[in-house]
C-alpha atoms as a PDB file:
ATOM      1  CA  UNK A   1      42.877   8.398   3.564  1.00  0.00           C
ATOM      2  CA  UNK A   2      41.372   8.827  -0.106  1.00  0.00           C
ATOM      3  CA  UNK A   3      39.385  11.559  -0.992  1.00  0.00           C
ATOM      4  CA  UNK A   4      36.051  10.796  -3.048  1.00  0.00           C
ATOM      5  CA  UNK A   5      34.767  13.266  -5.356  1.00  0.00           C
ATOM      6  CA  UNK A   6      32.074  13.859  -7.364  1.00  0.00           C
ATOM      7  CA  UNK A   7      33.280  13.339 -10.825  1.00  0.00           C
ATOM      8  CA  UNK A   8      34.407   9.673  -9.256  1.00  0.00           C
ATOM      9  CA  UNK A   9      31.181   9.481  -7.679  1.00  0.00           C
ATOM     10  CA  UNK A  10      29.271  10.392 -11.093  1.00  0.00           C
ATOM     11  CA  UNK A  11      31.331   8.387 -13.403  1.00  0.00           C
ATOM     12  CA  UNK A  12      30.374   5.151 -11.542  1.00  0.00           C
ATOM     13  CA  UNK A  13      26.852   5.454 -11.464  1.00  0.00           C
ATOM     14  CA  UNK A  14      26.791   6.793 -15.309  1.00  0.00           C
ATOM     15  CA  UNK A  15      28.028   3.844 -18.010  1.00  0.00           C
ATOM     16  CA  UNK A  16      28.408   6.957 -20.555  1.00  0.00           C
ATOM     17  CA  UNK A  17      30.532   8.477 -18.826  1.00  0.00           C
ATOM     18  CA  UNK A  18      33.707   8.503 -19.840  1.00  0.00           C
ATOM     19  CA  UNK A  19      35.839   7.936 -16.922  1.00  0.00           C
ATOM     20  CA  UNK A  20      33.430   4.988 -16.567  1.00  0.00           C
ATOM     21  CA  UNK A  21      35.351   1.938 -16.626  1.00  0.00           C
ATOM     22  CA  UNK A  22      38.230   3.339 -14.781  1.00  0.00           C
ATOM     23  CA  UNK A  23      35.845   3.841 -11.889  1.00  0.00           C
ATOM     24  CA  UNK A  24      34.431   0.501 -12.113  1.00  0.00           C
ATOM     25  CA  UNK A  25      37.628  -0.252 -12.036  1.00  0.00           C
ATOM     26  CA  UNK A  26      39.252   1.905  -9.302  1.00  0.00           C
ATOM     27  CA  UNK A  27      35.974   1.623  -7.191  1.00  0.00           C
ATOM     28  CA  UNK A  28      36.092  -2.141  -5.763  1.00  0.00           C
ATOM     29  CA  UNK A  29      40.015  -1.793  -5.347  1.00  0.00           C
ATOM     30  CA  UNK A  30      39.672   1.228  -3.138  1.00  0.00           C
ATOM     31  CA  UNK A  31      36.880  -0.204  -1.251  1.00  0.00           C
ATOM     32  CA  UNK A  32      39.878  -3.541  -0.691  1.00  0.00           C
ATOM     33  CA  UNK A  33      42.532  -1.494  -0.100  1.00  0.00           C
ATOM     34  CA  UNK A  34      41.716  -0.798   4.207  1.00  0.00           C
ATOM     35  CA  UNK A  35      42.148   2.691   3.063  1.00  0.00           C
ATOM     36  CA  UNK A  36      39.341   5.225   4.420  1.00  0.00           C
ATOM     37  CA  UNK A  37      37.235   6.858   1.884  1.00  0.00           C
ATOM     38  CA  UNK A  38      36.582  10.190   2.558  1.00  0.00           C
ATOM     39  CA  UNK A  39      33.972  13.277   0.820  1.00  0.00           C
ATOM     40  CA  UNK A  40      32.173  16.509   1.959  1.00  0.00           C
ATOM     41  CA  UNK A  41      28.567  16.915   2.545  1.00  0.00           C
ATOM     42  CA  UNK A  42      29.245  19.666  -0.200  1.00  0.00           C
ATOM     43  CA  UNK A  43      30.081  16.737  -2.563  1.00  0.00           C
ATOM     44  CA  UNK A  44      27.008  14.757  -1.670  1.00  0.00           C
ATOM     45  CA  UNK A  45      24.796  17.658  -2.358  1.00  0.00           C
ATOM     46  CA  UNK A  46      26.681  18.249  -5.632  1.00  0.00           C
ATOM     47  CA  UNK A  47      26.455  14.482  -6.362  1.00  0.00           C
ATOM     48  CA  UNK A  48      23.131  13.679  -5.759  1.00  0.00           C
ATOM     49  CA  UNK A  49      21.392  16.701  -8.038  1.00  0.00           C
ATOM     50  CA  UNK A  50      23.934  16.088 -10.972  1.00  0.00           C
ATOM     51  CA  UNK A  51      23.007  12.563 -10.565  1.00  0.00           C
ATOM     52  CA  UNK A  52      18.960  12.859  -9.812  1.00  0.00           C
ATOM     53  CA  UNK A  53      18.856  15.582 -12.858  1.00  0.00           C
ATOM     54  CA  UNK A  54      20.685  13.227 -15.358  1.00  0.00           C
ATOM     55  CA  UNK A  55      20.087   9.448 -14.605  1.00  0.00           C
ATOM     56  CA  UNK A  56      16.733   9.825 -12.409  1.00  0.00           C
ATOM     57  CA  UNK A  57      16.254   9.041  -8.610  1.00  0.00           C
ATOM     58  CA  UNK A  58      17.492   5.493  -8.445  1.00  0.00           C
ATOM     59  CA  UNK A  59      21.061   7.100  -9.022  1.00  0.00           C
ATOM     60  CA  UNK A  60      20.573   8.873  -5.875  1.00  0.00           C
ATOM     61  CA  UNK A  61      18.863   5.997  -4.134  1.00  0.00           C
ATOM     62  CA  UNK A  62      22.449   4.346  -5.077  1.00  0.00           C
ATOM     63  CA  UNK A  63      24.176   7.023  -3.634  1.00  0.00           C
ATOM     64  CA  UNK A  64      21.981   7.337  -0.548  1.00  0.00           C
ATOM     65  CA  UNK A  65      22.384   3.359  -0.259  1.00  0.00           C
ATOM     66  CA  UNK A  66      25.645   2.085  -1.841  1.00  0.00           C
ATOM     67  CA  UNK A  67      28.503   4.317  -1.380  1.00  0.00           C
ATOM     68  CA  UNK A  68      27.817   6.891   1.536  1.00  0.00           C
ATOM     69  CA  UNK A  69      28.255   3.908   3.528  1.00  0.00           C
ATOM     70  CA  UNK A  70      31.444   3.100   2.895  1.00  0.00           C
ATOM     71  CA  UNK A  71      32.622   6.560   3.485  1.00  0.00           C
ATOM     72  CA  UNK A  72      33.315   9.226   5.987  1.00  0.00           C
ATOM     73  CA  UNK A  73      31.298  12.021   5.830  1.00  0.00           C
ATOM     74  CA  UNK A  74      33.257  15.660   6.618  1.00  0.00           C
ATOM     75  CA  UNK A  75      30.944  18.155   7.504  1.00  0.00           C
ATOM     76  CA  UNK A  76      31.718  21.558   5.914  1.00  0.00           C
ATOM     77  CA  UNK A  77      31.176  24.263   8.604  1.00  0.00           C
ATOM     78  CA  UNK A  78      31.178  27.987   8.185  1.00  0.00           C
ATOM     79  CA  UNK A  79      35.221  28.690   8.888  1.00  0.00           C
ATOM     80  CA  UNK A  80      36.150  25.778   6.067  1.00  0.00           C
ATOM     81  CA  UNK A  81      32.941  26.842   3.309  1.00  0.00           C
ATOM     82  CA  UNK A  82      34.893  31.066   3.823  1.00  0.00           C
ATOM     83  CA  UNK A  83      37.936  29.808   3.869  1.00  0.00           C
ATOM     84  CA  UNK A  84      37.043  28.087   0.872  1.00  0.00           C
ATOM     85  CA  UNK A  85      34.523  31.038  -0.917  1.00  0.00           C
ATOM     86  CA  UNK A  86      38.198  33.522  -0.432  1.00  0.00           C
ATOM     87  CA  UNK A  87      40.156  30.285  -2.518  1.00  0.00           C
ATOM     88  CA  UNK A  88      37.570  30.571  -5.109  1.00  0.00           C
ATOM     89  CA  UNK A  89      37.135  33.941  -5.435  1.00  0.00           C
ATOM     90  CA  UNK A  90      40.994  34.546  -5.308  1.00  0.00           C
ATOM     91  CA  UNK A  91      41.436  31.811  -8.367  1.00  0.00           C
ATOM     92  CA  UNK A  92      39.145  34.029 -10.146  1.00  0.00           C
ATOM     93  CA  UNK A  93      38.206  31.147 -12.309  1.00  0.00           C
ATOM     94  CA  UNK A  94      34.887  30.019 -13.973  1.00  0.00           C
ATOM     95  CA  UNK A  95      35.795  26.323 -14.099  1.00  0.00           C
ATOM     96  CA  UNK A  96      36.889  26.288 -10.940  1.00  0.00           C
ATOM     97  CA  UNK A  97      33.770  25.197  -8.481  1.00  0.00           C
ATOM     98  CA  UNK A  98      33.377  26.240  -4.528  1.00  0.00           C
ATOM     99  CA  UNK A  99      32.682  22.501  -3.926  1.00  0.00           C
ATOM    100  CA  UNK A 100      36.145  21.713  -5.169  1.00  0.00           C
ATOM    101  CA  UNK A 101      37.588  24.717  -3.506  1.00  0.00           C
ATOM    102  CA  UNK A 102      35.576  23.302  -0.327  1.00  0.00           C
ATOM    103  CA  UNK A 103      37.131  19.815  -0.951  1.00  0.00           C
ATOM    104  CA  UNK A 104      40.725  21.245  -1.309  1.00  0.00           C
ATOM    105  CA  UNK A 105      40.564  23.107   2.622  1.00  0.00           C
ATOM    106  CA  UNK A 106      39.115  19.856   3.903  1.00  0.00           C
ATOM    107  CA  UNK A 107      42.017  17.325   2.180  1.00  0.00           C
ATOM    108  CA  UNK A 108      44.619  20.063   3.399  1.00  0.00           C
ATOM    109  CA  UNK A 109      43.096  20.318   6.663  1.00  0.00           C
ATOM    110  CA  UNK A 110      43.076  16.188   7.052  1.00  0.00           C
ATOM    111  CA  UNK A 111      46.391  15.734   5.045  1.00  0.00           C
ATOM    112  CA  UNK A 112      45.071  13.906   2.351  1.00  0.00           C
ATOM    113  CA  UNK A 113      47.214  13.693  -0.524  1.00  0.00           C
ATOM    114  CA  UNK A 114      45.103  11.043  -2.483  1.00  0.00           C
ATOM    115  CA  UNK A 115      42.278  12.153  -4.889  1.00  0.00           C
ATOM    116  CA  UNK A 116      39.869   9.552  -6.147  1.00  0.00           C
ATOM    117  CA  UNK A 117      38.982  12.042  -9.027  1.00  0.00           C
ATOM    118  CA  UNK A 118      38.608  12.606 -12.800  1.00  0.00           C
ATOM    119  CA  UNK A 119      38.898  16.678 -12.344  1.00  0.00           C
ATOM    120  CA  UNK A 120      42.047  17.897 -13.599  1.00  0.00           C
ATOM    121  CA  UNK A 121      41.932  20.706 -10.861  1.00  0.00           C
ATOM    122  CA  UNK A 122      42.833  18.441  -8.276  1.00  0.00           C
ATOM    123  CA  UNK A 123      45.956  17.530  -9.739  1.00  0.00           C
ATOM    124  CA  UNK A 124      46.397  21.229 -10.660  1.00  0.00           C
ATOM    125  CA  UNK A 125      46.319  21.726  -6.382  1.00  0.00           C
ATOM    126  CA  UNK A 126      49.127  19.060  -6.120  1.00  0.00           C
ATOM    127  CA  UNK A 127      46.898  16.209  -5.174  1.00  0.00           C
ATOM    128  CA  UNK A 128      46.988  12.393  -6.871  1.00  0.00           C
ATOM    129  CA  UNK A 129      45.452   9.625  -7.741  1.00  0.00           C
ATOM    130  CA  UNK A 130      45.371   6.362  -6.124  1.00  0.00           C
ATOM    131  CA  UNK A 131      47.879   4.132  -7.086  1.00  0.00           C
END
């Protein structure tokens, strides 16, 4: 299993960003590979209002339309979002988000190890990118 984030998410919708090309890259090789793709209703919610506020509703159409269906959806109920409220307020860190925190319980509670992701924190918790 892969985990999908939303910087990955974000960077191939947006052609500015800058982790753009690596995701266009990245993208069509994961969605080959027979691996499953896996996010957080935390990172959809995250996704789509980055996305909506910066590159309008058709990036969230895209979203909606394109790649939710190619992934599994985990559902982040109330022990996983404490669980992972405690991690963030434990880090004591401004950078670090409760949607990543949230996205860190769920790949430790599914044994993922693989982070589709351009946010250094995820390396920082030991995770990796695809190969």
């Amino acid at each position: 299993m892969i985990f999908v984030d939303t910087s990955a998410i974000y960077a191939i919708l947006d052609r500015e960003d800058d982790n753009h090309e690596r995701a266009a890259v990245t993208w069509p090789r994961l969605l080959d590979s027979g691996e499953a793709l896996v996010t957080t209703n935390y990172v959809v919610v995250e996704c789509c209002a980055l996305a909506q506020h910066r590159l309008g509703i058709k990036a969230t159409r895209a979203i909606q339309d394109d790649i939710l269906p190619v992934m599994k959806l985990q559902w982040i109920d109330q022990p996983v979002h404490e669980l992972a409220m405690a991690t963030l307020l434990a880090a004591g860190s401004s950078k670090l988000s409760l949607v990543d925190c949230s996205s860190f319980v769920v790949m430790r509670r599914l044994e993922i190890q693989v982070a589709f992701a351009f946010d250094r924190h995820f390396v920082e918790e030991g995770f990796h990118a695809p190969k």
